[in-house]
C-alpha atoms as a PDB file:
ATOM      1  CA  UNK A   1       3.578 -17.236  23.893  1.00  0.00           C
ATOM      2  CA  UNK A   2       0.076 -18.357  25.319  1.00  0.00           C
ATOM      3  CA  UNK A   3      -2.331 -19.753  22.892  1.00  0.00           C
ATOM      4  CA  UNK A   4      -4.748 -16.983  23.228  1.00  0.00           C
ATOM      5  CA  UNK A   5      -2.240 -14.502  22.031  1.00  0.00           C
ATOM      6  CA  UNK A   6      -1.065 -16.559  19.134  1.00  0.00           C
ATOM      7  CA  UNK A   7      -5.289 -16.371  18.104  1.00  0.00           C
ATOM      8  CA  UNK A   8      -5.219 -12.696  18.692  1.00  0.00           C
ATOM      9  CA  UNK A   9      -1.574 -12.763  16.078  1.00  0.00           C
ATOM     10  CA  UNK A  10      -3.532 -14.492  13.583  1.00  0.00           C
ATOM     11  CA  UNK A  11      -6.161 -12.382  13.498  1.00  0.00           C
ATOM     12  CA  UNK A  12      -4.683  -9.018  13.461  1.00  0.00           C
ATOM     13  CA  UNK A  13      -3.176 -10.334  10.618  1.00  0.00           C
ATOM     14  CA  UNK A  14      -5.821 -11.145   8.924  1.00  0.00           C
ATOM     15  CA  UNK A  15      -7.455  -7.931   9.448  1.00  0.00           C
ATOM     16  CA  UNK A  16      -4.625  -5.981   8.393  1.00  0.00           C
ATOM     17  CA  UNK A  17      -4.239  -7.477   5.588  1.00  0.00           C
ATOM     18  CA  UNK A  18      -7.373  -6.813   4.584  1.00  0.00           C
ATOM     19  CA  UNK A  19      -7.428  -3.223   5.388  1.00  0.00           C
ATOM     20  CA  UNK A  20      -4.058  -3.123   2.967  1.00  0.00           C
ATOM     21  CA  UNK A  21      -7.221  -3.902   0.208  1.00  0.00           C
ATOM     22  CA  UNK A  22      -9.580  -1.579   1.879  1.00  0.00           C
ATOM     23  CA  UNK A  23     -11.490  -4.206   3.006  1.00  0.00           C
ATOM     24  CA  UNK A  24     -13.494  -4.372   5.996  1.00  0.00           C
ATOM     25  CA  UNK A  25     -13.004  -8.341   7.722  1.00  0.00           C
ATOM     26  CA  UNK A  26     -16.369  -9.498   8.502  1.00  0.00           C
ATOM     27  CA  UNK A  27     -17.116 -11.245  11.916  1.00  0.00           C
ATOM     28  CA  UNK A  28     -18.643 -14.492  10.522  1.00  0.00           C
ATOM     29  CA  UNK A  29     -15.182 -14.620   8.087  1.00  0.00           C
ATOM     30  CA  UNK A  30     -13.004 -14.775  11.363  1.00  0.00           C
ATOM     31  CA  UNK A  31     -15.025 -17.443  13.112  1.00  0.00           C
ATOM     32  CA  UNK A  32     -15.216 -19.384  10.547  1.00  0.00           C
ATOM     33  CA  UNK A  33     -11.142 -18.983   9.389  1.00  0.00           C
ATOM     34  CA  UNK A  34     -10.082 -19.643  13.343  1.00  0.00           C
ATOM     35  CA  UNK A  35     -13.104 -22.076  14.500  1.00  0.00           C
ATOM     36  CA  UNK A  36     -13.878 -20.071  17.481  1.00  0.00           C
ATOM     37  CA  UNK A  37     -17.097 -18.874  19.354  1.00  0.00           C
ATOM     38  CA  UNK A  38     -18.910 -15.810  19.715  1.00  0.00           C
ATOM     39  CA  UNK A  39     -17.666 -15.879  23.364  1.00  0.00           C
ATOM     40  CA  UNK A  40     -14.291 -16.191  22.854  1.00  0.00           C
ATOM     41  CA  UNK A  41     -14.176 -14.361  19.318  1.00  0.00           C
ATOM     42  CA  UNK A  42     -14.936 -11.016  21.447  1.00  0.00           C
ATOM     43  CA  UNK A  43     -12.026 -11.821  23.733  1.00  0.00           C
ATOM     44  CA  UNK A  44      -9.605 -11.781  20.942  1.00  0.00           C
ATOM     45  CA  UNK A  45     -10.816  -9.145  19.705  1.00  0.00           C
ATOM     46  CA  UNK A  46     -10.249  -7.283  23.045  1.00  0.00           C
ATOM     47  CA  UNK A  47      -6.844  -8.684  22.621  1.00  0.00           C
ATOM     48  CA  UNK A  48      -6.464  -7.418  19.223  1.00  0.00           C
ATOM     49  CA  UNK A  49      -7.449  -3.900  20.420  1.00  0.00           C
ATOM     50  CA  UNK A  50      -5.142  -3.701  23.119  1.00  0.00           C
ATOM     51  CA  UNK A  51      -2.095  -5.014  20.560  1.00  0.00           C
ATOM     52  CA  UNK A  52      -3.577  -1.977  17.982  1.00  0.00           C
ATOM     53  CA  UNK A  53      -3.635   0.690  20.718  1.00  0.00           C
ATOM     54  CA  UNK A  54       0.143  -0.086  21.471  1.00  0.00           C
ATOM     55  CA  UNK A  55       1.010   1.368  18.091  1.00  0.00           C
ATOM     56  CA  UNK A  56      -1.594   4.052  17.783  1.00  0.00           C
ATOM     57  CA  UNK A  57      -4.216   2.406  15.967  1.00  0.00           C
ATOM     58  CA  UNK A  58      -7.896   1.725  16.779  1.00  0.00           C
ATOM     59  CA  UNK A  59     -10.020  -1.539  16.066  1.00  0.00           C
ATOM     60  CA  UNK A  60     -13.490  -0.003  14.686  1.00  0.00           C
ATOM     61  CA  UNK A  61     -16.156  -2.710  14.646  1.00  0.00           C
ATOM     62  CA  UNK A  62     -18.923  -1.548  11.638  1.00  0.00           C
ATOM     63  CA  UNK A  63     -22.822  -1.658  12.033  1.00  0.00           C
ATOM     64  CA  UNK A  64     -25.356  -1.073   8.839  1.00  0.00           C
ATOM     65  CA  UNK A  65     -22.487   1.067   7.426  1.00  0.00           C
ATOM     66  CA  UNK A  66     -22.010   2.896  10.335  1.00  0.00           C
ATOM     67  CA  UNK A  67     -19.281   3.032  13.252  1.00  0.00           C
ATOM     68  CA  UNK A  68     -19.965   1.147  16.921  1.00  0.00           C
ATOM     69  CA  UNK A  69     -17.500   0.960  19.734  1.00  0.00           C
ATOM     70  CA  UNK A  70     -19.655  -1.924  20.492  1.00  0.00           C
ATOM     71  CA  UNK A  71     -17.572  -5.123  19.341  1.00  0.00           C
ATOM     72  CA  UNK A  72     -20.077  -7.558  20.309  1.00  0.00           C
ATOM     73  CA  UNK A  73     -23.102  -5.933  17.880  1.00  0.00           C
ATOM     74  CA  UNK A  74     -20.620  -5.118  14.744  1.00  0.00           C
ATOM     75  CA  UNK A  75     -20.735  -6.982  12.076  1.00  0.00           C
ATOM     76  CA  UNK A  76     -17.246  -6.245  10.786  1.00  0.00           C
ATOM     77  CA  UNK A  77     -14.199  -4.342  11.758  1.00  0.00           C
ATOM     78  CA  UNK A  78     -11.862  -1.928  10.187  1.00  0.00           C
ATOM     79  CA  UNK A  79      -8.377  -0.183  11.566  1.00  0.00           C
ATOM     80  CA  UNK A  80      -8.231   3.493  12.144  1.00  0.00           C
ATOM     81  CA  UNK A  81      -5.574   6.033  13.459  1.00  0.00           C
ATOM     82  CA  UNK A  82      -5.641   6.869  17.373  1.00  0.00           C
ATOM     83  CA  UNK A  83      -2.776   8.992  17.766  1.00  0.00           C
ATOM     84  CA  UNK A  84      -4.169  11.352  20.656  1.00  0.00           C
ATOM     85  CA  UNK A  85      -3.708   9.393  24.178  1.00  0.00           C
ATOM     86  CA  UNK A  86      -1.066   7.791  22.911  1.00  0.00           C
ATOM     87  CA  UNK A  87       0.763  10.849  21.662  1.00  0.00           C
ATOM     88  CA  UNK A  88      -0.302  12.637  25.299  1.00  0.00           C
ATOM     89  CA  UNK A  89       1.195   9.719  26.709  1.00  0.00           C
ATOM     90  CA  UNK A  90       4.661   9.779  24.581  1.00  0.00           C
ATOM     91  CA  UNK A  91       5.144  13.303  24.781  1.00  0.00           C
ATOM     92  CA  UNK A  92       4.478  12.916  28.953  1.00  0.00           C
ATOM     93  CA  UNK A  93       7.104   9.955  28.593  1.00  0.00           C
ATOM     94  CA  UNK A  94       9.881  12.469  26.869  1.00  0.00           C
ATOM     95  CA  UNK A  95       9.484  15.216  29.440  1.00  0.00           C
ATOM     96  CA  UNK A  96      10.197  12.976  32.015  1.00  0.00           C
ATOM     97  CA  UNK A  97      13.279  11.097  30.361  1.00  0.00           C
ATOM     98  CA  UNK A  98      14.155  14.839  29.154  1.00  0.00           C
ATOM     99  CA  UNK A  99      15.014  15.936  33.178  1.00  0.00           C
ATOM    100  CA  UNK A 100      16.753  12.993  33.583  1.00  0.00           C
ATOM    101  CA  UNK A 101      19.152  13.003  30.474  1.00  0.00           C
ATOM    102  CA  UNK A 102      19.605  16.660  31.051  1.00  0.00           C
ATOM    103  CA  UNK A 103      20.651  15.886  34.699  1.00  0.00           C
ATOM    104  CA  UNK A 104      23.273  13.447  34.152  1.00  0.00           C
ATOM    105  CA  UNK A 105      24.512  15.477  30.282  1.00  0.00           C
ATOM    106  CA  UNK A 106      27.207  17.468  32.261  1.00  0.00           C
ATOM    107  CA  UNK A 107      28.141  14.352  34.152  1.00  0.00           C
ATOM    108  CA  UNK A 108      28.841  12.155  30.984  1.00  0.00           C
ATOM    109  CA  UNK A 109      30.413  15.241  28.728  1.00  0.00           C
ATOM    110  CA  UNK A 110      32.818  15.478  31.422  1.00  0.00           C
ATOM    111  CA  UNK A 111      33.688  11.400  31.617  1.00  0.00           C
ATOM    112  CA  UNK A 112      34.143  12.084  27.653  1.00  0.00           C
ATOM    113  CA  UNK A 113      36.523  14.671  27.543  1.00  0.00           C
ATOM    114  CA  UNK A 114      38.728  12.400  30.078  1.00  0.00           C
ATOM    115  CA  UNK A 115      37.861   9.651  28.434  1.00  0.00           C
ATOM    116  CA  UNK A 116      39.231  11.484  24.722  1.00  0.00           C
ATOM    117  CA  UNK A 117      42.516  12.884  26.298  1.00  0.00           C
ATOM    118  CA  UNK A 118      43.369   9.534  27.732  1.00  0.00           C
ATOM    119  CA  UNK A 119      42.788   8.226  24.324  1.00  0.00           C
ATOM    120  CA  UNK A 120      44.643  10.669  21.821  1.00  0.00           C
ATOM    121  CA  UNK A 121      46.330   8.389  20.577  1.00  0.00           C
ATOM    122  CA  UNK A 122      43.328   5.846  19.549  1.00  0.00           C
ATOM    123  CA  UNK A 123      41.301   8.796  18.368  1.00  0.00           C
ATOM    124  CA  UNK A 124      44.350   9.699  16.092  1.00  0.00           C
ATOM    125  CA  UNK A 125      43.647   6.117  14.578  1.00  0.00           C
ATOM    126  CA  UNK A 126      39.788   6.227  14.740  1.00  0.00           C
ATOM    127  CA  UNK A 127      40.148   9.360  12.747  1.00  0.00           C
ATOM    128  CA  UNK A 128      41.979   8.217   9.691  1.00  0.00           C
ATOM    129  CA  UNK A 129      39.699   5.146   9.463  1.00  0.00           C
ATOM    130  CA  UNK A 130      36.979   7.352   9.863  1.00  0.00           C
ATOM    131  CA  UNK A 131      37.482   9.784   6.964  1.00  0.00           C
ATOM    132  CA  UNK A 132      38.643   6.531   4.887  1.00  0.00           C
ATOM    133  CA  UNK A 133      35.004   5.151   5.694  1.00  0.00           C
ATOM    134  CA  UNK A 134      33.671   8.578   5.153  1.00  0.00           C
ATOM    135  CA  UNK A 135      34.858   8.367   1.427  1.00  0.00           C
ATOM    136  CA  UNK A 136      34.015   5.183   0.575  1.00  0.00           C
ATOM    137  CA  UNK A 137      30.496   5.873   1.614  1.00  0.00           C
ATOM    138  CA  UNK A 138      30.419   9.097  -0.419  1.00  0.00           C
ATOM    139  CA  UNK A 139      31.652   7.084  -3.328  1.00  0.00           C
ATOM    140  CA  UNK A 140      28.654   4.466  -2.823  1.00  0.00           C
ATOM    141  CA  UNK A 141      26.080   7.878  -2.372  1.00  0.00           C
ATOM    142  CA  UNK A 142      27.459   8.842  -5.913  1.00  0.00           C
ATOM    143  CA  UNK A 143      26.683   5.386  -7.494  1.00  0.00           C
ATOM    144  CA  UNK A 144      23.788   4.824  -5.882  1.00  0.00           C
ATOM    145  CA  UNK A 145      22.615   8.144  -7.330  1.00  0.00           C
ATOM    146  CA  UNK A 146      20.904   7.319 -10.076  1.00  0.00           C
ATOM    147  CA  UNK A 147      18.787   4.522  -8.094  1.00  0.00           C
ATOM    148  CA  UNK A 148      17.753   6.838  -5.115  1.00  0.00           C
ATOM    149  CA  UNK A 149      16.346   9.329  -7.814  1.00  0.00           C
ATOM    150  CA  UNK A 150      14.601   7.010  -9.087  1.00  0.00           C
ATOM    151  CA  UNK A 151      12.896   5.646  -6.102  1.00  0.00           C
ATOM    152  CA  UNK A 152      11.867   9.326  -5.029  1.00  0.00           C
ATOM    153  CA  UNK A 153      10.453  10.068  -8.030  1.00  0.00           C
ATOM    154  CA  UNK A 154       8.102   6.983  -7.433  1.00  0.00           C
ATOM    155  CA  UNK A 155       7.383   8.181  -4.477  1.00  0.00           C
ATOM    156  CA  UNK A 156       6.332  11.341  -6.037  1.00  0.00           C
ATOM    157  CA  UNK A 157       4.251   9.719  -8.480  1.00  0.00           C
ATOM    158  CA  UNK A 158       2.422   7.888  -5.519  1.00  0.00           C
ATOM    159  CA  UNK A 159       2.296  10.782  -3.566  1.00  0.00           C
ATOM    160  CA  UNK A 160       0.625  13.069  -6.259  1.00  0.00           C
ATOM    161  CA  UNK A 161      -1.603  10.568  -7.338  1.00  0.00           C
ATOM    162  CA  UNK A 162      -3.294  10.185  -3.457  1.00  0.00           C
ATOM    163  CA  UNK A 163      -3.434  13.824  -3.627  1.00  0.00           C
ATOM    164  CA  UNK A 164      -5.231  13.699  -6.714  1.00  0.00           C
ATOM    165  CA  UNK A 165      -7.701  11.544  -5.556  1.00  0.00           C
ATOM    166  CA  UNK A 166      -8.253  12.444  -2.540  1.00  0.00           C
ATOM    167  CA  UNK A 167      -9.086  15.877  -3.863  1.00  0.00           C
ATOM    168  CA  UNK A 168     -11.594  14.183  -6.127  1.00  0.00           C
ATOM    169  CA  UNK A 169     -13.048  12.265  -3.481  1.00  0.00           C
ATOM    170  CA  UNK A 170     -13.869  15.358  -1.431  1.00  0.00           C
ATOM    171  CA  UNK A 171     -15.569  16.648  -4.686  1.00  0.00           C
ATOM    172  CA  UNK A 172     -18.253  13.967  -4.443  1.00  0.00           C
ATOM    173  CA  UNK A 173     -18.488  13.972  -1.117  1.00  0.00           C
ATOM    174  CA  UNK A 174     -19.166  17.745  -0.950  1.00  0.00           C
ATOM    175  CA  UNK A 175     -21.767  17.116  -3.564  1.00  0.00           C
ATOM    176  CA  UNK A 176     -23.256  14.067  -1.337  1.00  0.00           C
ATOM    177  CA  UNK A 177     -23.239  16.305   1.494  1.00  0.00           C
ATOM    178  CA  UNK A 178     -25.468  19.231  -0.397  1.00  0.00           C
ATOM    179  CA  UNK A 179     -27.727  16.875  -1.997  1.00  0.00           C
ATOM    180  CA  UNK A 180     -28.824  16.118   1.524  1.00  0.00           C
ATOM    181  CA  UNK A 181     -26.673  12.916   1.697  1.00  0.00           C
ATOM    182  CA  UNK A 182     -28.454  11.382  -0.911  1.00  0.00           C
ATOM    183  CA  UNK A 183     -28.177  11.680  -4.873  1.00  0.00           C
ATOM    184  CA  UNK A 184     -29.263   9.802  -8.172  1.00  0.00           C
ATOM    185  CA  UNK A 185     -26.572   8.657 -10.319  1.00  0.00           C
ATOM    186  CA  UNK A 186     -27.798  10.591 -13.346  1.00  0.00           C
ATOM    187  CA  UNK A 187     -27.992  13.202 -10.941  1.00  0.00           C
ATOM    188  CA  UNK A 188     -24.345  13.069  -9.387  1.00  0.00           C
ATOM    189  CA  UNK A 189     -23.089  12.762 -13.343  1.00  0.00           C
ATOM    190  CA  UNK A 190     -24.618  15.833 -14.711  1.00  0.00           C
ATOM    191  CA  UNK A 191     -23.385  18.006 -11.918  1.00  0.00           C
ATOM    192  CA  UNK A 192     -19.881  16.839 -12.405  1.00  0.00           C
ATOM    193  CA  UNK A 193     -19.587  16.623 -15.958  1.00  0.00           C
ATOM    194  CA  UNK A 194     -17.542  19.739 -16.187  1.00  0.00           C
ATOM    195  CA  UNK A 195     -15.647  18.785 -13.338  1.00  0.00           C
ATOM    196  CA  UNK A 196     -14.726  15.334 -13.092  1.00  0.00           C
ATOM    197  CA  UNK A 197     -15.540  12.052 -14.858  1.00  0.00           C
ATOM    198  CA  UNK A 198     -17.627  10.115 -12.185  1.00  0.00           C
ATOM    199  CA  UNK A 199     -18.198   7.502 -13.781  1.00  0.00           C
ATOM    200  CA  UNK A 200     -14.392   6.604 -13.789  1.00  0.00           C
ATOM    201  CA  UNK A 201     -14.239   7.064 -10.083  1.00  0.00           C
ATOM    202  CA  UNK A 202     -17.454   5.606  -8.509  1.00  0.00           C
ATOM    203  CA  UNK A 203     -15.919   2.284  -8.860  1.00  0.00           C
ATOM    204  CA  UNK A 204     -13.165   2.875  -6.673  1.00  0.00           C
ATOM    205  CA  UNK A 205     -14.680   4.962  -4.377  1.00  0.00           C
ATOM    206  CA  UNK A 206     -17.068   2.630  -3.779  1.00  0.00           C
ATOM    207  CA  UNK A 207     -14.467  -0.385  -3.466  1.00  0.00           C
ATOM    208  CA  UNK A 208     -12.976   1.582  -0.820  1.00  0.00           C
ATOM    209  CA  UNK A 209     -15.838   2.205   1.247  1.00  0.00           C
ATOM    210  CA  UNK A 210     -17.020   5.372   0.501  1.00  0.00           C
ATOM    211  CA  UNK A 211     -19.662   5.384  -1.640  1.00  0.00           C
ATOM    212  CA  UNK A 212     -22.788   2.934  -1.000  1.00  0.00           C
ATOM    213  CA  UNK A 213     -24.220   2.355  -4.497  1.00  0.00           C
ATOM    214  CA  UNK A 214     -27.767   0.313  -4.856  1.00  0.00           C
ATOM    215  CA  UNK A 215     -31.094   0.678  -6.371  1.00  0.00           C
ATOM    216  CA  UNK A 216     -34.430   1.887  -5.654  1.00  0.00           C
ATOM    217  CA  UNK A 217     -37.247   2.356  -7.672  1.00  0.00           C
ATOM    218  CA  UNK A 218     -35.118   1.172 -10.350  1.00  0.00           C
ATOM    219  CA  UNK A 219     -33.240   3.800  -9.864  1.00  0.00           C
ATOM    220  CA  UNK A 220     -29.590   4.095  -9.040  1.00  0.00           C
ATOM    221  CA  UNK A 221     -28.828   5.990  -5.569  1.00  0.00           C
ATOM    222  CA  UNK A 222     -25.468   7.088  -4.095  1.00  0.00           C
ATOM    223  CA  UNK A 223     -25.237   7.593  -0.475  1.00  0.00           C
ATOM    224  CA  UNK A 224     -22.249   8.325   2.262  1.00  0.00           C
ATOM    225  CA  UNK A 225     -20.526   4.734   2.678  1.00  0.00           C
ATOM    226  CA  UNK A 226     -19.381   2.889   5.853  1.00  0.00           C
ATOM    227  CA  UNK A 227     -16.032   4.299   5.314  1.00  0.00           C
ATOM    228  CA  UNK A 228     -17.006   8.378   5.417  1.00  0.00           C
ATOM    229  CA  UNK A 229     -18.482   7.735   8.254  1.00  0.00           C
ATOM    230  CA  UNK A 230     -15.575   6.143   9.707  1.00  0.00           C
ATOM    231  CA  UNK A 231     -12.691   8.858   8.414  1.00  0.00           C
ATOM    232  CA  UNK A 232     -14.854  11.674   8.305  1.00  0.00           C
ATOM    233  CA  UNK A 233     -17.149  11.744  11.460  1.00  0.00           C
ATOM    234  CA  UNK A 234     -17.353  15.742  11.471  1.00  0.00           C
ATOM    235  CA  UNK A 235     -17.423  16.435   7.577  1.00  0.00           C
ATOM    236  CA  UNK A 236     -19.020  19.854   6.790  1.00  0.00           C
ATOM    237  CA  UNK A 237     -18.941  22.458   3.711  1.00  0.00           C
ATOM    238  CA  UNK A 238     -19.858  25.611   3.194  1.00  0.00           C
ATOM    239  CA  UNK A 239     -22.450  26.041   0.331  1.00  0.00           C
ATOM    240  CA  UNK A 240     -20.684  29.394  -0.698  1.00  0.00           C
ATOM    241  CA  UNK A 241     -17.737  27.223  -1.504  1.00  0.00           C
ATOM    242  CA  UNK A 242     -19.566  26.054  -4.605  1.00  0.00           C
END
């Protein structure tokens, strides 16, 4: 493996690992980590792009909170889903591998059947020691039982508890977005005190990347963060929804 790819490794590690805490990875953070130059630092990231493309994922580069394409002007980066060209591509892929396994289907369920009457005998064998495995496996199923139920219910805890916030976080953003983008704190609170308890939340909505919290006039102002504008280029709500 060339050096250059070994970087490029490195580095989508790094900036995975980071996204695992919602974190963006700044561009100063990887020069400095990997001693490299602004020259080469946008050729691994090039490299890094092409590695996240092959697995349907995009490398977003972040500008003043809000999304370039433009690696060499962002000032940190962040992984998002690209699923379409890639999926095109796939599903393009299958049809073509589709003709030819249905083409040569007839030709190998025919080779089969001789191959299985040649073989009666074996398969006689292969059988018995087949249902034998078949039971011991059902007999594992049963005392593994307990265990799998357990692990789906965590799941289902983890599950519910995105779809709990998530809901909550499109609460506050559909506030955001009819305040113009713009709110007060005190503001934000009183409008969702029968609804949610913001205060709990802003924290880790705002950890996350959603929420941009600072002052002005002394006064403490919630805006759209880097993040919405990342996930949620096209985000829109009806005012007769509230």
């Amino acid at each position: 493996m060339s050096a250059e790819n070994i970087l490029a490794g490195n580095v989508l590690r790094l900036i995975i690992d980071n996204h695992s805490r919602d974190t963006c990875t700044s561009k100063k953070d990887i020069k400095h980590m990997f001693k490299i130059s602004t020259n080469d630092l946008i050729s691994t990231l090039n490299n890094v792009e092409n590695k996240l493309n092959n697995i349907c994922m995009k490398l977003v580069g972040i500008y003043k909170d809000f999304p370039t394409e433009d690696l060499n002007l962002a000032e940190k980066f962040f992984i998002v889903k690209n699923i379409s060209d890639k999926f095109n591509e796939n599903l393009q892929n299958n049809g073509e591998s589709n003709k030819f396994t249905n083409k040569n289907e007839n030709k190998i369920h025919t080779e089969d059947n001789n191959w299985n009457q040649n073989n009666s005998e074996s398969n006689k064998f292969t059988n018995k020691n087949e249902n034998k495995i078949h039971t011991e496996n059902n007999n594992w199923n049963q005392n593994n039982k307990i265990c799998d139920s357990n692990n789906n219910e965590r799941n289902d805890n983890i599950n519910n508890q995105y779809n709990k916030d998530f809901e909550i976080l499109v609460i506050i953003l559909g506030v955001l977005y009819l305040e113009g983008g713009r709110c007060s704190y005190r503001r934000m609170v009183v409008v969702l005190k029968d609804t949610i308890n913001f205060e709990k939340f802003i924290s880790i909505f705002r950890k996350k990347g959603y929420l941009k919290v600072y002052k002005e006039d002394g006064e403490v102002m919630i805006e759209y963060g880097w993040r919405f504008h990342l996930e949620f280029p096209s985000f829109s709500i009806d005012e007769d929804m509230f």
